[in-house]
N, C-alpha and C. Protein backbone atom coordinates (compact mmCIF):
# COMPACT_ATOMS: atom_id res chain seq x y z
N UNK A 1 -2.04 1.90 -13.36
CA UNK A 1 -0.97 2.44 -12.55
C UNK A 1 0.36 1.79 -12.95
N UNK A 2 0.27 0.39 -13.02
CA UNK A 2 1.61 -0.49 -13.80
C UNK A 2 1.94 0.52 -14.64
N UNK A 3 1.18 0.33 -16.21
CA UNK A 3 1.24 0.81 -16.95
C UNK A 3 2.07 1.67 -17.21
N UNK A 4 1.29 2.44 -16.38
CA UNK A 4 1.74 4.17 -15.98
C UNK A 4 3.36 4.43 -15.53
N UNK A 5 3.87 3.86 -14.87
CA UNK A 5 5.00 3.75 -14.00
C UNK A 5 5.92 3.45 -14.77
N UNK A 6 5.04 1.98 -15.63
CA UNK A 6 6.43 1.19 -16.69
C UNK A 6 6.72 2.12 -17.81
N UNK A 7 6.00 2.87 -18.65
CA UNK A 7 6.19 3.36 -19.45
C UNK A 7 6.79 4.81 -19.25
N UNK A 8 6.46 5.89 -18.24
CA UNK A 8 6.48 7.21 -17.71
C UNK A 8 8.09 7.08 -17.09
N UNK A 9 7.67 6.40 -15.86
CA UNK A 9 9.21 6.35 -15.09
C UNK A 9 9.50 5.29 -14.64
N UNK A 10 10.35 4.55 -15.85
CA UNK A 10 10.98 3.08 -15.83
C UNK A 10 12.10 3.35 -14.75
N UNK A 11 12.86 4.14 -14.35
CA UNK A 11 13.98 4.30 -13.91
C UNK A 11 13.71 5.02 -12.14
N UNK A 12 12.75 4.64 -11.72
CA UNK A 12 12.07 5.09 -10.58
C UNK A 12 12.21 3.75 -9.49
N UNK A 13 13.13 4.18 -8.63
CA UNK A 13 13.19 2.83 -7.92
C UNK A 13 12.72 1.96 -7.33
N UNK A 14 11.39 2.79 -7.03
CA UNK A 14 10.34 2.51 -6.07
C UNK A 14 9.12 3.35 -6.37
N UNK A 15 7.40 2.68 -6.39
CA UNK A 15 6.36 3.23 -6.53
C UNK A 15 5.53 3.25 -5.19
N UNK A 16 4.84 3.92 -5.04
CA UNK A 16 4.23 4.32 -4.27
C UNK A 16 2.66 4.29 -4.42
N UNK A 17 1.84 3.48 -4.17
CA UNK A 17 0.57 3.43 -4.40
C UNK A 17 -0.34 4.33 -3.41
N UNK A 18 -1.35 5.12 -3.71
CA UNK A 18 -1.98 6.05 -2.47
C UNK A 18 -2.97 5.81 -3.05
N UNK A 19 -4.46 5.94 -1.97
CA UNK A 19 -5.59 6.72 -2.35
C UNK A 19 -5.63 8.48 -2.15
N UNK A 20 -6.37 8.75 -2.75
CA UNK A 20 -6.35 10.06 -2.67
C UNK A 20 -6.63 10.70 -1.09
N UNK A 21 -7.37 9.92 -0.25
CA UNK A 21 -7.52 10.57 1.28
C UNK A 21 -6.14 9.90 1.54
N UNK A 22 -5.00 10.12 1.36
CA UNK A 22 -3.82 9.69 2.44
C UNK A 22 -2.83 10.76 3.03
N UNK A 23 -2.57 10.79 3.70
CA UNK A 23 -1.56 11.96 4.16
C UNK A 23 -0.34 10.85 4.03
N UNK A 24 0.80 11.55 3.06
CA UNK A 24 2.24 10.93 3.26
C UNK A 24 2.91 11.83 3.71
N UNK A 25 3.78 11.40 4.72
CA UNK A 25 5.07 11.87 5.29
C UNK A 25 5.97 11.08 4.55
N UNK A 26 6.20 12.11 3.89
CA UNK A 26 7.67 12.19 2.89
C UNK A 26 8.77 11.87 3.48
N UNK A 27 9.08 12.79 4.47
CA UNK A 27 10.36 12.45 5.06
C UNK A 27 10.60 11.20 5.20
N UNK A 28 9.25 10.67 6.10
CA UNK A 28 9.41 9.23 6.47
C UNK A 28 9.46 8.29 5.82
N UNK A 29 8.94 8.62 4.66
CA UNK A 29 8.74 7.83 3.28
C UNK A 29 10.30 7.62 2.52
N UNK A 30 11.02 8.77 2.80
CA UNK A 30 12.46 8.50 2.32
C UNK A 30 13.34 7.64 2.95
N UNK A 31 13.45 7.70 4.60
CA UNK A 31 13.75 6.93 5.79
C UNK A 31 13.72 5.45 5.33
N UNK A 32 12.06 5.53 5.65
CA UNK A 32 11.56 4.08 4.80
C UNK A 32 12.38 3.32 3.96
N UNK A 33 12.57 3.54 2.60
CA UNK A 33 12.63 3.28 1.16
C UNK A 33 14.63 3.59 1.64
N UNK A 34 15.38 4.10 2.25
CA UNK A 34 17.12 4.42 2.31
C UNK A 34 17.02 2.86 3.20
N UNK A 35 16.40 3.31 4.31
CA UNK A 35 16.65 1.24 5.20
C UNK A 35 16.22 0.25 4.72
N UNK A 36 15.83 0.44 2.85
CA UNK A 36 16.06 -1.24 2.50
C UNK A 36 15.90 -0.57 1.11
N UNK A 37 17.18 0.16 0.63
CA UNK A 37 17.84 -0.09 -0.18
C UNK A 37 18.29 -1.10 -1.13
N UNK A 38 18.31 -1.98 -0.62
CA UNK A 38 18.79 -3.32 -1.57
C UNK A 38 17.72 -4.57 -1.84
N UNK A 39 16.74 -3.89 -1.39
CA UNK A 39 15.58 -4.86 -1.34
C UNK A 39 15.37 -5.04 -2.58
N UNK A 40 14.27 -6.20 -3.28
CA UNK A 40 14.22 -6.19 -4.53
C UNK A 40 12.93 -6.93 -4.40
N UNK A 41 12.01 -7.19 -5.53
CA UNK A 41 10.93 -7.87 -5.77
C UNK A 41 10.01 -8.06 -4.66
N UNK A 42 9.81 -6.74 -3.80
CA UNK A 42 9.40 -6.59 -2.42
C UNK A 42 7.70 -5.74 -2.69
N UNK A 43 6.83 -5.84 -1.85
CA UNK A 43 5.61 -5.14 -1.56
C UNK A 43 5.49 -4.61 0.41
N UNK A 44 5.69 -3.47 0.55
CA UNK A 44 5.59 -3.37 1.97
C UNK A 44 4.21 -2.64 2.23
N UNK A 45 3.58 -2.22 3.19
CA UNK A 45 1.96 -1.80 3.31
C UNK A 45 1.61 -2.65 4.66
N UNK A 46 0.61 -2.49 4.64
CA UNK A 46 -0.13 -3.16 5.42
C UNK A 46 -0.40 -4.55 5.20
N UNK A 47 -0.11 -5.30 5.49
CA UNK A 47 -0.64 -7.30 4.73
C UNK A 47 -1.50 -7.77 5.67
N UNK A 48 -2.49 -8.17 5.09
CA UNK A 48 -3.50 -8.59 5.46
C UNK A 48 -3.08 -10.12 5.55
N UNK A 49 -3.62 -10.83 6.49
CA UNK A 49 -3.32 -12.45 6.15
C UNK A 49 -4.89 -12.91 6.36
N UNK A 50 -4.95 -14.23 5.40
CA UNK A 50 -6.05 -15.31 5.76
C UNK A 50 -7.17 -14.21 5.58
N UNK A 51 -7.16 -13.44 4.76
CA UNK A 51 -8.77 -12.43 4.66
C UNK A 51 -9.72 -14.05 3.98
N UNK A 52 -10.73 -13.84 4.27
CA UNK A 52 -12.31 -14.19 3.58
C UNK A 52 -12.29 -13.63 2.28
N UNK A 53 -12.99 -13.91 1.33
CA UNK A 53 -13.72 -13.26 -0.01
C UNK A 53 -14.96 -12.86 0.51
N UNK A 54 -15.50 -11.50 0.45
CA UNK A 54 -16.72 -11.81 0.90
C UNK A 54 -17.84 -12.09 -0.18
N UNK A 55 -19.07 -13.09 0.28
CA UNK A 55 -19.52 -13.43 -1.18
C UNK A 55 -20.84 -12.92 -0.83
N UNK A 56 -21.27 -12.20 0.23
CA UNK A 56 -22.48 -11.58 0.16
C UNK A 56 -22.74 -10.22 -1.00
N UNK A 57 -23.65 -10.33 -1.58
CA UNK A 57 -23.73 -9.21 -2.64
C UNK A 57 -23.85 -7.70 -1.88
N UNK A 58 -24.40 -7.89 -0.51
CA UNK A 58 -24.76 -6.62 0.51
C UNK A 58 -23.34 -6.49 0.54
N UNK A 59 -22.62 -6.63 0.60
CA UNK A 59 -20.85 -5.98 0.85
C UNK A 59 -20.38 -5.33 -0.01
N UNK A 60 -19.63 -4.34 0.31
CA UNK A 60 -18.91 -3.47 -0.50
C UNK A 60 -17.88 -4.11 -0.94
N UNK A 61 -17.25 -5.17 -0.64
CA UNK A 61 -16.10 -6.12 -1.07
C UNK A 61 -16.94 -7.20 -1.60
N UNK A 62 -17.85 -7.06 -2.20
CA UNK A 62 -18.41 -8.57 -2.61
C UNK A 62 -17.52 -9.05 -3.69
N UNK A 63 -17.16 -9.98 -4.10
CA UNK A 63 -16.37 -10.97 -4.71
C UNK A 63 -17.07 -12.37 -4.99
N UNK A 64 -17.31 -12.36 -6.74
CA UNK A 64 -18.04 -13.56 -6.69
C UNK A 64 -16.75 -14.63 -7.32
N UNK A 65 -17.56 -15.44 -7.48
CA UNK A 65 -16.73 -17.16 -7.14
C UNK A 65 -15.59 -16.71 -8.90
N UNK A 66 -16.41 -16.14 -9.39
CA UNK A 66 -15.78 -16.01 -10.88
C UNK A 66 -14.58 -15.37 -10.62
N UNK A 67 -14.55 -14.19 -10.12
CA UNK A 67 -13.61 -13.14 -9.97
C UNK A 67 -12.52 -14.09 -9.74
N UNK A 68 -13.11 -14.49 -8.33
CA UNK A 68 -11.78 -15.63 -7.13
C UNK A 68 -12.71 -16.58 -6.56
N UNK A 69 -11.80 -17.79 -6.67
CA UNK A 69 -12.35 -19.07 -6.45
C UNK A 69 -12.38 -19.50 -5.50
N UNK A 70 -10.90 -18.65 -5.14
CA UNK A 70 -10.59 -19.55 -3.45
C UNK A 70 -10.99 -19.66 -2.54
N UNK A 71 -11.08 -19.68 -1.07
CA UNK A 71 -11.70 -20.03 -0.15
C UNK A 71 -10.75 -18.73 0.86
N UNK A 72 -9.37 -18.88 0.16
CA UNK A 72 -8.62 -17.59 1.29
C UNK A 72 -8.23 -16.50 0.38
N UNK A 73 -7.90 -15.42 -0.04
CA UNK A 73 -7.11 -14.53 -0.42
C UNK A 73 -5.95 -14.90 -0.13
N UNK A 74 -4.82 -14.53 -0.91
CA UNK A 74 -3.42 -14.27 -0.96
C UNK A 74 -3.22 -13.02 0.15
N UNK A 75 -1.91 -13.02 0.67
CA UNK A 75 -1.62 -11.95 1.70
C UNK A 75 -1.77 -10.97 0.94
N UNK A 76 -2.27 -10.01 0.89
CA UNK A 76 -2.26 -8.95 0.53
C UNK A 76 -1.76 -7.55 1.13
N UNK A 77 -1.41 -6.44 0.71
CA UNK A 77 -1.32 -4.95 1.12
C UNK A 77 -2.76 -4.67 0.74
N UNK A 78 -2.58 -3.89 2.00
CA UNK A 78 -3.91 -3.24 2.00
C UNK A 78 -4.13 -1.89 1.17
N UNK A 79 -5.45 -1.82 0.27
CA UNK A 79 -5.23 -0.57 -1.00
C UNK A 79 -4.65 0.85 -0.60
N UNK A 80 -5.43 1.14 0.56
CA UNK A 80 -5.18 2.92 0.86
C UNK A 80 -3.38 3.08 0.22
N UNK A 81 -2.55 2.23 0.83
CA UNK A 81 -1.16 2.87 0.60
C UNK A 81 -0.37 1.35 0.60
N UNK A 82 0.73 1.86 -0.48
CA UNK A 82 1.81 0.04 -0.54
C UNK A 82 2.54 1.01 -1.30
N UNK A 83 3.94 -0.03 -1.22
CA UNK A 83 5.27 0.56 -1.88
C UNK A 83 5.47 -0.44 -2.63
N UNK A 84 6.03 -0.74 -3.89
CA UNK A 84 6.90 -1.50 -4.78
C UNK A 84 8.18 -1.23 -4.70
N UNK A 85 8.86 -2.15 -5.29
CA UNK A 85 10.33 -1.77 -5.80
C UNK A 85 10.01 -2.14 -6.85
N UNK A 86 10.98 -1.22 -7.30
CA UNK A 86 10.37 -0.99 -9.03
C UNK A 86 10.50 -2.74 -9.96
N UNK A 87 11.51 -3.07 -9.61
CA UNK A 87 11.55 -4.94 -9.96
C UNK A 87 9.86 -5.78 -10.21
N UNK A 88 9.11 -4.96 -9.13
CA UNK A 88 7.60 -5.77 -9.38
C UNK A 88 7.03 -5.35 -10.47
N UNK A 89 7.16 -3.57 -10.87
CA UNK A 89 6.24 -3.62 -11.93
C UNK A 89 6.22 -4.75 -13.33
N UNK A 90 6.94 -4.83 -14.07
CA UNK A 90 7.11 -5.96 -15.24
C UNK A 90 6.39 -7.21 -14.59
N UNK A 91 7.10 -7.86 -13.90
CA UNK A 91 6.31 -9.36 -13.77
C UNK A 91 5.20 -9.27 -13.39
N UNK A 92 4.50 -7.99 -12.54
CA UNK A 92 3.26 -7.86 -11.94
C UNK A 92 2.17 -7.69 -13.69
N UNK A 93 2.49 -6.80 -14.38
CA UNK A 93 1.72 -6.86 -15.91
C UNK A 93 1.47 -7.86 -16.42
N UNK A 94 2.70 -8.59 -16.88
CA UNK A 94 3.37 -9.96 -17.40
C UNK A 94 2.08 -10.75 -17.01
N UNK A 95 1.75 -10.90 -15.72
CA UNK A 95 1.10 -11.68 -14.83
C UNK A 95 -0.22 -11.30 -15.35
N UNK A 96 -1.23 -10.52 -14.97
CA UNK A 96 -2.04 -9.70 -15.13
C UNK A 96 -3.03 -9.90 -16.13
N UNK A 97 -2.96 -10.58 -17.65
CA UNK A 97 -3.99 -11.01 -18.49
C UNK A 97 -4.19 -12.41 -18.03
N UNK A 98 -3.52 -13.17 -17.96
CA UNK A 98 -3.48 -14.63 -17.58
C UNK A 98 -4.42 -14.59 -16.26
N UNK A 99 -4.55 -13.32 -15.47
CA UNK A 99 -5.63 -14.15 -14.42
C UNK A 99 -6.74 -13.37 -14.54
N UNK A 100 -8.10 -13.99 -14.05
CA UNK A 100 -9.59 -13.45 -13.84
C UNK A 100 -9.59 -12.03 -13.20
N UNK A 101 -10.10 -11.02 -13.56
CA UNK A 101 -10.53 -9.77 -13.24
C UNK A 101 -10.60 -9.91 -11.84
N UNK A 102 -10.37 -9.36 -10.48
CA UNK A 102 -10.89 -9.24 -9.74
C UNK A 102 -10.61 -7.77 -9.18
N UNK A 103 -11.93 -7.03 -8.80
CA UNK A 103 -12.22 -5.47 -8.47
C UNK A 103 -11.82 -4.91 -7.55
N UNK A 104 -11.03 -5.82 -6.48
CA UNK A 104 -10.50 -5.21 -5.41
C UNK A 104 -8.59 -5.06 -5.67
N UNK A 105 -8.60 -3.85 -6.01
CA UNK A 105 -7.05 -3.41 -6.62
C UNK A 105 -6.08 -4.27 -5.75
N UNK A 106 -5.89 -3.92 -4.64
CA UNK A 106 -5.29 -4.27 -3.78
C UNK A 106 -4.52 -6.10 -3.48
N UNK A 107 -6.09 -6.70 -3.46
CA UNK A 107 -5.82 -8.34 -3.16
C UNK A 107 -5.41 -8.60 -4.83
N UNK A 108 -5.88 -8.05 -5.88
CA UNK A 108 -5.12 -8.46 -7.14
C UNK A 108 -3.98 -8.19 -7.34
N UNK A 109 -3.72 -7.01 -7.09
CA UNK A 109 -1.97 -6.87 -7.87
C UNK A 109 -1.11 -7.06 -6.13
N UNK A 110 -1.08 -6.84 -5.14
CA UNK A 110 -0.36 -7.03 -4.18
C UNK A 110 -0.26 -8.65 -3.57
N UNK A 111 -1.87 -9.39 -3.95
CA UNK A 111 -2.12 -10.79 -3.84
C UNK A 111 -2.01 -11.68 -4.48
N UNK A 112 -2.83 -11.78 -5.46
CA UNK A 112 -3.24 -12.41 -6.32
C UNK A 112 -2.24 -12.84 -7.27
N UNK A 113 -1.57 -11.44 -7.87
CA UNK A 113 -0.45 -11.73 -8.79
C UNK A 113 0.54 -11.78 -8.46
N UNK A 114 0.97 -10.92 -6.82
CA UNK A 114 2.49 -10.96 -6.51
C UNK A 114 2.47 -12.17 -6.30
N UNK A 115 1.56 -12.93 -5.50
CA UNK A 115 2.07 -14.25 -5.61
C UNK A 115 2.37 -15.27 -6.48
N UNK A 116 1.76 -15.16 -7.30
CA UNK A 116 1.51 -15.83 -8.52
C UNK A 116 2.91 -15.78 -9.07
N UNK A 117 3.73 -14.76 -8.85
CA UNK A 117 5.16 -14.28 -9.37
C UNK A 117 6.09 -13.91 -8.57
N UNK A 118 5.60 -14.77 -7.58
CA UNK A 118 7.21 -14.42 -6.29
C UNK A 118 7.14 -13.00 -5.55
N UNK A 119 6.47 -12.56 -5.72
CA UNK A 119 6.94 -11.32 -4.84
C UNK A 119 7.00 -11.18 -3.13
N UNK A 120 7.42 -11.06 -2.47
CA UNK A 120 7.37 -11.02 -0.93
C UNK A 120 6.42 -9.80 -0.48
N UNK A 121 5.76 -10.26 0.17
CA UNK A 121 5.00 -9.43 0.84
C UNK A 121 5.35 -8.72 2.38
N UNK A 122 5.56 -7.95 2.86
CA UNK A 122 6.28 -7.57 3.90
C UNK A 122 5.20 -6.34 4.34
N UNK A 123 4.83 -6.89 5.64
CA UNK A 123 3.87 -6.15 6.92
C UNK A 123 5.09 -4.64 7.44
N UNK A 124 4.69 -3.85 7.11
CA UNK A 124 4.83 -2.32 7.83
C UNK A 124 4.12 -1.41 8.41
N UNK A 125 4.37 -1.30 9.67
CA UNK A 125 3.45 -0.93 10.31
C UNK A 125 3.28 0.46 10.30
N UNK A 126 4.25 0.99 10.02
CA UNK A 126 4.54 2.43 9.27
C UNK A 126 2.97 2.69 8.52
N UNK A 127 2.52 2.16 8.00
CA UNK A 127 1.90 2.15 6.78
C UNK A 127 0.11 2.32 8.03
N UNK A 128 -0.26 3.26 8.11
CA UNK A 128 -1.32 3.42 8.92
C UNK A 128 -2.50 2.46 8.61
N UNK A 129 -3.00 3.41 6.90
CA UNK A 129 -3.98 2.75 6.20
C UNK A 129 -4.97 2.70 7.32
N UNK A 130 -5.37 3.89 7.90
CA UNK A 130 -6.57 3.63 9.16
C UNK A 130 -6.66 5.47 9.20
N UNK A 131 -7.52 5.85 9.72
CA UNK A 131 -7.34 7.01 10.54
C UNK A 131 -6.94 7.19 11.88
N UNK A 132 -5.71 8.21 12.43
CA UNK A 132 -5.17 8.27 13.56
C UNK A 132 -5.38 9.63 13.83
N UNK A 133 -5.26 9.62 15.42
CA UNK A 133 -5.34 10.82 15.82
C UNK A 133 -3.97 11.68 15.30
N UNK A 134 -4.78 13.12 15.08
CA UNK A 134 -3.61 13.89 14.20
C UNK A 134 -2.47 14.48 15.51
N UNK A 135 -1.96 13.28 15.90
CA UNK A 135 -0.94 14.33 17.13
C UNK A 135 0.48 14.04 16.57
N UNK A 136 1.47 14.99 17.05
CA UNK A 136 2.58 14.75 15.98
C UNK A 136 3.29 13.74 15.94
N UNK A 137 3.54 12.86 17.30
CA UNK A 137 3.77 11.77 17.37
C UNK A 137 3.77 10.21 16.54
N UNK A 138 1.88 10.68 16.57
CA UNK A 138 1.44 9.32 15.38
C UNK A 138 2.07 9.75 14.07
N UNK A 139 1.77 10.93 13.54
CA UNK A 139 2.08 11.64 12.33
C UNK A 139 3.77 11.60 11.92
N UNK A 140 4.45 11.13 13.00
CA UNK A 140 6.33 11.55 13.07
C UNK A 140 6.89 9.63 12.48
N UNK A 141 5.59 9.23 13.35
CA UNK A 141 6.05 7.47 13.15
C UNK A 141 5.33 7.04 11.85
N UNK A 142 4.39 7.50 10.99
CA UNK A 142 3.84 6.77 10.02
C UNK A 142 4.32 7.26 8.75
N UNK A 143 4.49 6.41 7.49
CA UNK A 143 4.63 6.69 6.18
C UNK A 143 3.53 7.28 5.63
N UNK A 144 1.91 6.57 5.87
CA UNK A 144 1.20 7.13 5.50
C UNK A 144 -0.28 6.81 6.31
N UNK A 145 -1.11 7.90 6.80
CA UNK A 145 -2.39 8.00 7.27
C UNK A 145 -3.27 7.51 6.25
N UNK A 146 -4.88 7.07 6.66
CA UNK A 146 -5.77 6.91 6.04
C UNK A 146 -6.66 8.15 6.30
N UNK A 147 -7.70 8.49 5.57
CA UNK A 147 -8.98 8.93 5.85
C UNK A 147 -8.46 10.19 6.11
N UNK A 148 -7.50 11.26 5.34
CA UNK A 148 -7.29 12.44 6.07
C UNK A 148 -7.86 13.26 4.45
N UNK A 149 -8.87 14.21 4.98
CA UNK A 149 -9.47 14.87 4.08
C UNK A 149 -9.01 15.69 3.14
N UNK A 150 -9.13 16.25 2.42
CA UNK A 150 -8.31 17.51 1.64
C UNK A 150 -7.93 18.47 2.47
N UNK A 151 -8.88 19.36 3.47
CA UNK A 151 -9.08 20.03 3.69
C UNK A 151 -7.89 19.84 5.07
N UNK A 152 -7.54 18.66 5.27
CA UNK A 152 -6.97 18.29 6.69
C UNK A 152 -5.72 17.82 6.52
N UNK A 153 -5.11 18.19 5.04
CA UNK A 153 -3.53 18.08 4.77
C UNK A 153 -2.76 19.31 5.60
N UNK A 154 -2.82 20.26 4.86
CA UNK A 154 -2.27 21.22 5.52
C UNK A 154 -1.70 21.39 6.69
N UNK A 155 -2.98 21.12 8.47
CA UNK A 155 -2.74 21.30 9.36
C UNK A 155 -2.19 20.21 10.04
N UNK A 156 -2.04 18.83 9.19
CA UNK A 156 -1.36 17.94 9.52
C UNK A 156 0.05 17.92 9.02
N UNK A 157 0.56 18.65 8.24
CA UNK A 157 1.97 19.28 7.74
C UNK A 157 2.56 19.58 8.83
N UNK A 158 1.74 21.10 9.24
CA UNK A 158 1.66 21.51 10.28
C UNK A 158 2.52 20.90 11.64
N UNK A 159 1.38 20.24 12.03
CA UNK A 159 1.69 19.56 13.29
C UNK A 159 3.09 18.14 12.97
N UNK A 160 2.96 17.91 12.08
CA UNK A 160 4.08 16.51 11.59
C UNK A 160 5.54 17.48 11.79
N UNK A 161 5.49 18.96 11.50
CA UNK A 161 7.01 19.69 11.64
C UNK A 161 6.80 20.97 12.62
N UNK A 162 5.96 20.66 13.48
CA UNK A 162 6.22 21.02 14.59
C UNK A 162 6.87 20.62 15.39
N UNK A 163 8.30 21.18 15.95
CA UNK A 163 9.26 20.73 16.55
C UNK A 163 9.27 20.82 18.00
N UNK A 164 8.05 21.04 18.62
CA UNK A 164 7.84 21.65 19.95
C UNK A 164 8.24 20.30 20.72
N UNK A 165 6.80 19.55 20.00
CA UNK A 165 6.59 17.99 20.80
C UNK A 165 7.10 17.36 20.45
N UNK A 166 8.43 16.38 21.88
CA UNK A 166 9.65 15.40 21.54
C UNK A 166 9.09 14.52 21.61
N UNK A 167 8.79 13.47 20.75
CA UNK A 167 8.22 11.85 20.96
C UNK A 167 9.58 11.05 20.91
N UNK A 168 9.05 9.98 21.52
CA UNK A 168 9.92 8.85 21.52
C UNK A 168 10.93 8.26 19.75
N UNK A 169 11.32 7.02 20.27
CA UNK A 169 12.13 6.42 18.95
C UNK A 169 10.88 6.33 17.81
N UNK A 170 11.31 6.66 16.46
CA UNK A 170 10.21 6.09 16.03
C UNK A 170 11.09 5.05 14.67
């Protein structure tokens, strides 16, 4: 995805990391990314603090001692969805042969290496990374949902610009 970004669209101010189940609100995503404009060498998402490695092999996050040594993870963004400013991609690569493989995308390039290279990590709560109920409300306040199916973009469009229901500040 570095790669991809550095070479394709160097001149892109900001990246956007998704899994494929995410619903983004664009709009909000622009909102987002205009109120910190001047930010630089930044990661916003979800941050996890003080996670575990888990070292049971029964886990879907298993992580052995090789991968990562430590005892805590680095703060991390959580994978479903994170933003860069474009400033991270280079030092995040740069970084990137010099350390041990580890399989969980997320705690490596948002953890592992942003730290390793200064990057700030910054908690947004915007950033769902969960499944929420599809009411337009939740959908008006988030950058991006977790767990929303193919099939369940559409009617969440839908309801996100439906102008009926007034919610609060968001």
């Amino acid at each position: 995805m570095l790669e991809w970004a550095d070479t394709f669209c160097p001149r892109a101010p900001r990246l956007l990391k998704t899994d494929d189940d995410m619903f983004v609100n664009v709009p909000r995503l622009l909102r987002f990314v205009a109120a910190r404009a001047n930010a630089t060498r930044t990661v916003w998402g979800r941050v996890v603090r003080k996670s575990l490695p888990k070292r049971s092999t029964k886990s879907k996050y298993y992580v052995p001692v090789e991968q990562f040594a430590g005892s805590v993870f680095p703060d991390f963004a959580t994978g479903p969805a994170y933003l860069l400013t474009a400033d991270c991609v280079r030092p995040l690569l740069a970084a990137a042969p010099a350390q041990p493989y580890l399989r969980l995308e997320d705690v490596f390039v948002t953890g592992v290496l942003a730290q390793r290279v200064g990057l700030a990590r910054r908690h947004a709560g915007e950033f769902y990374n969960r499944k929420v109920a599809a009411h337009p409300c939740a959908l008006q306040r988030g950058v991006a949902v977790h767990m929303v199916r193919w099939h369940e973009q559409f009617d969440f469009w839908r309801k996100l610009l439906d102008n009926r229901t007034k919610c609060g500040p968001s």
